[in-house]
C-alpha atoms as a PDB file:
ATOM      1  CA  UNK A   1     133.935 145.933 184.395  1.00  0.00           C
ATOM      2  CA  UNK A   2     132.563 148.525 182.006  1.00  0.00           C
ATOM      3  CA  UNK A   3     128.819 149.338 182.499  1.00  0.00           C
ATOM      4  CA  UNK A   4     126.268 149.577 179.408  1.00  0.00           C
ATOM      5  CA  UNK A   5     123.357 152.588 180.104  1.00  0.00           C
ATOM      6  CA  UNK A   6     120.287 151.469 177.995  1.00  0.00           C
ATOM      7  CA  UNK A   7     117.839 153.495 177.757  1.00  0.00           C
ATOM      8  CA  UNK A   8     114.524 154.589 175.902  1.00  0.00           C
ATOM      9  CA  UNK A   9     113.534 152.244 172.144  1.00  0.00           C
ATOM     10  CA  UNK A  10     117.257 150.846 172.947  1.00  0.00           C
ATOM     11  CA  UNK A  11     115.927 148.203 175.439  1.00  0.00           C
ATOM     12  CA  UNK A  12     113.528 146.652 173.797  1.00  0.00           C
ATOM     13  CA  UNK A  13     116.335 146.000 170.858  1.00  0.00           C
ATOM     14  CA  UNK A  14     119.538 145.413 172.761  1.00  0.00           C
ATOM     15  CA  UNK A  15     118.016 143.597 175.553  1.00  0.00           C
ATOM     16  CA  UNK A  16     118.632 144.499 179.338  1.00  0.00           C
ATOM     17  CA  UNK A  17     122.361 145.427 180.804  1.00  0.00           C
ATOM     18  CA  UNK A  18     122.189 141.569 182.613  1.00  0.00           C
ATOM     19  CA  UNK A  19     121.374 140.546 178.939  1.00  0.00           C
ATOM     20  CA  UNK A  20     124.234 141.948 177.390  1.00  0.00           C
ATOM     21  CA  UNK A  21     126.654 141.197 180.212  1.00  0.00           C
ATOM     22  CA  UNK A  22     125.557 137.446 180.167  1.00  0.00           C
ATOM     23  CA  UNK A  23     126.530 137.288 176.396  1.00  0.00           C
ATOM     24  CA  UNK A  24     129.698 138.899 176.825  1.00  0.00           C
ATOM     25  CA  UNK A  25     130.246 136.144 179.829  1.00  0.00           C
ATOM     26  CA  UNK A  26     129.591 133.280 177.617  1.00  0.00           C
ATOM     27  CA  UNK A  27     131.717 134.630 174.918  1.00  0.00           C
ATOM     28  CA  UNK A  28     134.802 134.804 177.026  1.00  0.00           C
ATOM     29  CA  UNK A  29     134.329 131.390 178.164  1.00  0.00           C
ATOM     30  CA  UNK A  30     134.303 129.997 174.666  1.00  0.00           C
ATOM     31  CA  UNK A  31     137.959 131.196 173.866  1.00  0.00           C
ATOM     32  CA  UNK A  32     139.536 128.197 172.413  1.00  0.00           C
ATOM     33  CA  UNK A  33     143.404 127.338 173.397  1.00  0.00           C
ATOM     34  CA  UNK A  34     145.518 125.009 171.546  1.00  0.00           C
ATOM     35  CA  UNK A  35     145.104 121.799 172.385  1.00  0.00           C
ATOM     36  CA  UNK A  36     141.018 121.912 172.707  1.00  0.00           C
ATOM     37  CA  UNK A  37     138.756 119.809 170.947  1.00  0.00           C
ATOM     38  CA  UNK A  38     135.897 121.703 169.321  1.00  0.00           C
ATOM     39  CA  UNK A  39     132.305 120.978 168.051  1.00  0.00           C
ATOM     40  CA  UNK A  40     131.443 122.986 165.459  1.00  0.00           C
ATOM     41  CA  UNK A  41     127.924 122.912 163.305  1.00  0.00           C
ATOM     42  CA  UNK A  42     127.151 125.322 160.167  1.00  0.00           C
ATOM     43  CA  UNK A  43     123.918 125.326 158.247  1.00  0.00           C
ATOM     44  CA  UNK A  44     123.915 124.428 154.302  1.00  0.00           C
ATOM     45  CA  UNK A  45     121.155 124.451 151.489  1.00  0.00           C
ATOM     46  CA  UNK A  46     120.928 120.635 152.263  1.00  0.00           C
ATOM     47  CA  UNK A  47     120.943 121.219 156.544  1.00  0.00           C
ATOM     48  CA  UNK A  48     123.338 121.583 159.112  1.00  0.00           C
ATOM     49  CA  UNK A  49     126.287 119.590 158.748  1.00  0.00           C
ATOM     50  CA  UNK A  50     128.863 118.848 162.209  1.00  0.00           C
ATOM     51  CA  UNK A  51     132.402 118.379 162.688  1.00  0.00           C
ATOM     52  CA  UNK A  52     135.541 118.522 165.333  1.00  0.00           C
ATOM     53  CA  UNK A  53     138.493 119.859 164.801  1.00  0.00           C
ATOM     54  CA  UNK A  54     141.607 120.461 167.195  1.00  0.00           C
ATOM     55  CA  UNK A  55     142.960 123.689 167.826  1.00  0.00           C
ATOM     56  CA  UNK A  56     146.114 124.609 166.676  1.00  0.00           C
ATOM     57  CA  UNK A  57     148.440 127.948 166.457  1.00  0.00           C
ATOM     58  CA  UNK A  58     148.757 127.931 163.187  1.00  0.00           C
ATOM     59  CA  UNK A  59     145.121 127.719 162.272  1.00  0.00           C
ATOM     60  CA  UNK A  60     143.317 126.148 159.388  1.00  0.00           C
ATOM     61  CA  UNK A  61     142.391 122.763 161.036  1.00  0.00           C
ATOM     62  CA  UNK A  62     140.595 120.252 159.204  1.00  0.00           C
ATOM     63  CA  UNK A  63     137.391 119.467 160.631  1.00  0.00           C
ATOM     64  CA  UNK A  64     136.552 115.818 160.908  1.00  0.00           C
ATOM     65  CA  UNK A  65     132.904 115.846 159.537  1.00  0.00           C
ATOM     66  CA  UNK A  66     130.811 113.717 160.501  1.00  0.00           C
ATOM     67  CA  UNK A  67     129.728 110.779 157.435  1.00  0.00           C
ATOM     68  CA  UNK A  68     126.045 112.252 156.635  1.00  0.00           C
ATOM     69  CA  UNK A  69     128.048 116.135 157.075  1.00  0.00           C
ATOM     70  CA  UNK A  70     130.500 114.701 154.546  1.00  0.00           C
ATOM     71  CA  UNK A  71     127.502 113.602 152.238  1.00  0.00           C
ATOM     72  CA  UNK A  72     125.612 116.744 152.584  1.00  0.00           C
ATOM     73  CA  UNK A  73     128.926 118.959 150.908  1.00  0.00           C
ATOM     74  CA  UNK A  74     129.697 115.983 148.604  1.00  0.00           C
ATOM     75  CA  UNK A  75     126.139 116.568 146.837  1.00  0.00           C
ATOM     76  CA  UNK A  76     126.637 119.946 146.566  1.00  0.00           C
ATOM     77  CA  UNK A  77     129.986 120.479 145.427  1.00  0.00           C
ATOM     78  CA  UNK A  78     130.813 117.104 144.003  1.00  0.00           C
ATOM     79  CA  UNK A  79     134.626 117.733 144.184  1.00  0.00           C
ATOM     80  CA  UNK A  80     134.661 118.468 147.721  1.00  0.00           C
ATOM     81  CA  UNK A  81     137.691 116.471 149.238  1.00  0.00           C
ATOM     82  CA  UNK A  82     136.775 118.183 153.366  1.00  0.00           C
ATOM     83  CA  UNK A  83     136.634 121.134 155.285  1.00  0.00           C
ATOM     84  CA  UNK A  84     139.171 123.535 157.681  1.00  0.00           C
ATOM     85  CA  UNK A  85     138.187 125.955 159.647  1.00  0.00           C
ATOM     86  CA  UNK A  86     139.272 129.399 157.264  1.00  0.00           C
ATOM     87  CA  UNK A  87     142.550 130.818 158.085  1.00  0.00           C
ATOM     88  CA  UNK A  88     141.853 134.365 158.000  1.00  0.00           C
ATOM     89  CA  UNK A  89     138.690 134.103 160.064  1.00  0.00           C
ATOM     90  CA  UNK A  90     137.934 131.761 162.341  1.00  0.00           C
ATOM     91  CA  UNK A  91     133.895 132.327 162.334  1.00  0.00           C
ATOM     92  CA  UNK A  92     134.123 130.520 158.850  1.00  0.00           C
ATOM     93  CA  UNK A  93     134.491 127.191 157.433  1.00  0.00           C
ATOM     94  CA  UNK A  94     136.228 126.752 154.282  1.00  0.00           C
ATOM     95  CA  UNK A  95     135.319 123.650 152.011  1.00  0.00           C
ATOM     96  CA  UNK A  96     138.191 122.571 149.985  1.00  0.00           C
ATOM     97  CA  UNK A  97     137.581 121.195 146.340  1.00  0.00           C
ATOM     98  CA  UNK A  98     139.424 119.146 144.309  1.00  0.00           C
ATOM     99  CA  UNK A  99     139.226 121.362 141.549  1.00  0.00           C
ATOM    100  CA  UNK A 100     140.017 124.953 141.227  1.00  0.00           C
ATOM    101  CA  UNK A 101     136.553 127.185 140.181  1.00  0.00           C
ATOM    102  CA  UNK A 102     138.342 130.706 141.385  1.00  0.00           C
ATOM    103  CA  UNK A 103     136.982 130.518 144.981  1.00  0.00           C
ATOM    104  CA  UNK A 104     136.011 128.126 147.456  1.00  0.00           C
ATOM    105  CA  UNK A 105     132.450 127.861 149.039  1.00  0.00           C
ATOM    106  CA  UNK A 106     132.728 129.132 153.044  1.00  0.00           C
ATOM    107  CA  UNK A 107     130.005 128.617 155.521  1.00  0.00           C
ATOM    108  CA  UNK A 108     129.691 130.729 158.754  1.00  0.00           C
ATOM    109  CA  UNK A 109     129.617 128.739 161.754  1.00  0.00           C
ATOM    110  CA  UNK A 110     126.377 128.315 163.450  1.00  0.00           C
ATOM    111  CA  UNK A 111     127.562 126.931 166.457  1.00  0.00           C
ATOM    112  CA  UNK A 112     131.131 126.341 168.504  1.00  0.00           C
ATOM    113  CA  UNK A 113     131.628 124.054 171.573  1.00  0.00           C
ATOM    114  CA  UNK A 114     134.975 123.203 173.211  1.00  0.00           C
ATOM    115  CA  UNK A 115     134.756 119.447 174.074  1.00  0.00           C
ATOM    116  CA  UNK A 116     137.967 119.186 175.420  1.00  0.00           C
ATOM    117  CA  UNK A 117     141.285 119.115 175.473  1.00  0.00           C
ATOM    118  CA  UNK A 118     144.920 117.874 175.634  1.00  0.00           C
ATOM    119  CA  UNK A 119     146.472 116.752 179.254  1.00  0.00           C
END
């Protein structure tokens, strides 16, 4: 394991070398693998709207909002039809629309929990 040297106006910003390591640690154990069940929450204009989706290899899963989630992107993009996690970059969600308008609206992903998995 690589050590981190912080020193001088760089501790106060980056945090201690525990700090760092920790958040490394944490990120490692958040790796999804197919078959795992995931939590996911990303923040609107409206609030923070929840899913689950299941981890695949090929990528963009629909996520499973939940109903008031659903609601939320309904009233803002009234020809929403659901949401996959975006293929390209998996820190995103991508809400699909019924109609084409040149783009689709994405959402970074406040939060990810694995819930579980496949046995």
């Amino acid at each position: 394991m690589a050590t981190i040297d912080i020193s001088g106006d760089q501790g106060e910003t980056l945090g201690t070398p525990d700090d760092l390591r920790e958040e490394v640690v944490l990120d490692i154990m958040q790796q999804e693998i197919v078959g795992s069940m995931v939590k996911i929450e990303f923040e609107t204009s409206l609030g923070l709207c929840t899913g689950h989706y299941l981890s695949t290899e090929l990528g963009h899963e629909e996520i499973n909002l939940e109903a008031a989630s659903f609601d939320r992107l309904r009233r803002l993009f009234p020809a929403c039809n659901g949401a996959f996690v975006h293929p390209a970059n998996r820190d995103w969600v991508e809400v699909s629309l019924a109609e084409a308008t040149g783009g689709l609206p994405e959402y970074k992903i406040y939060s990810r929990v694995i819930t579980g998995g496949i046995v």
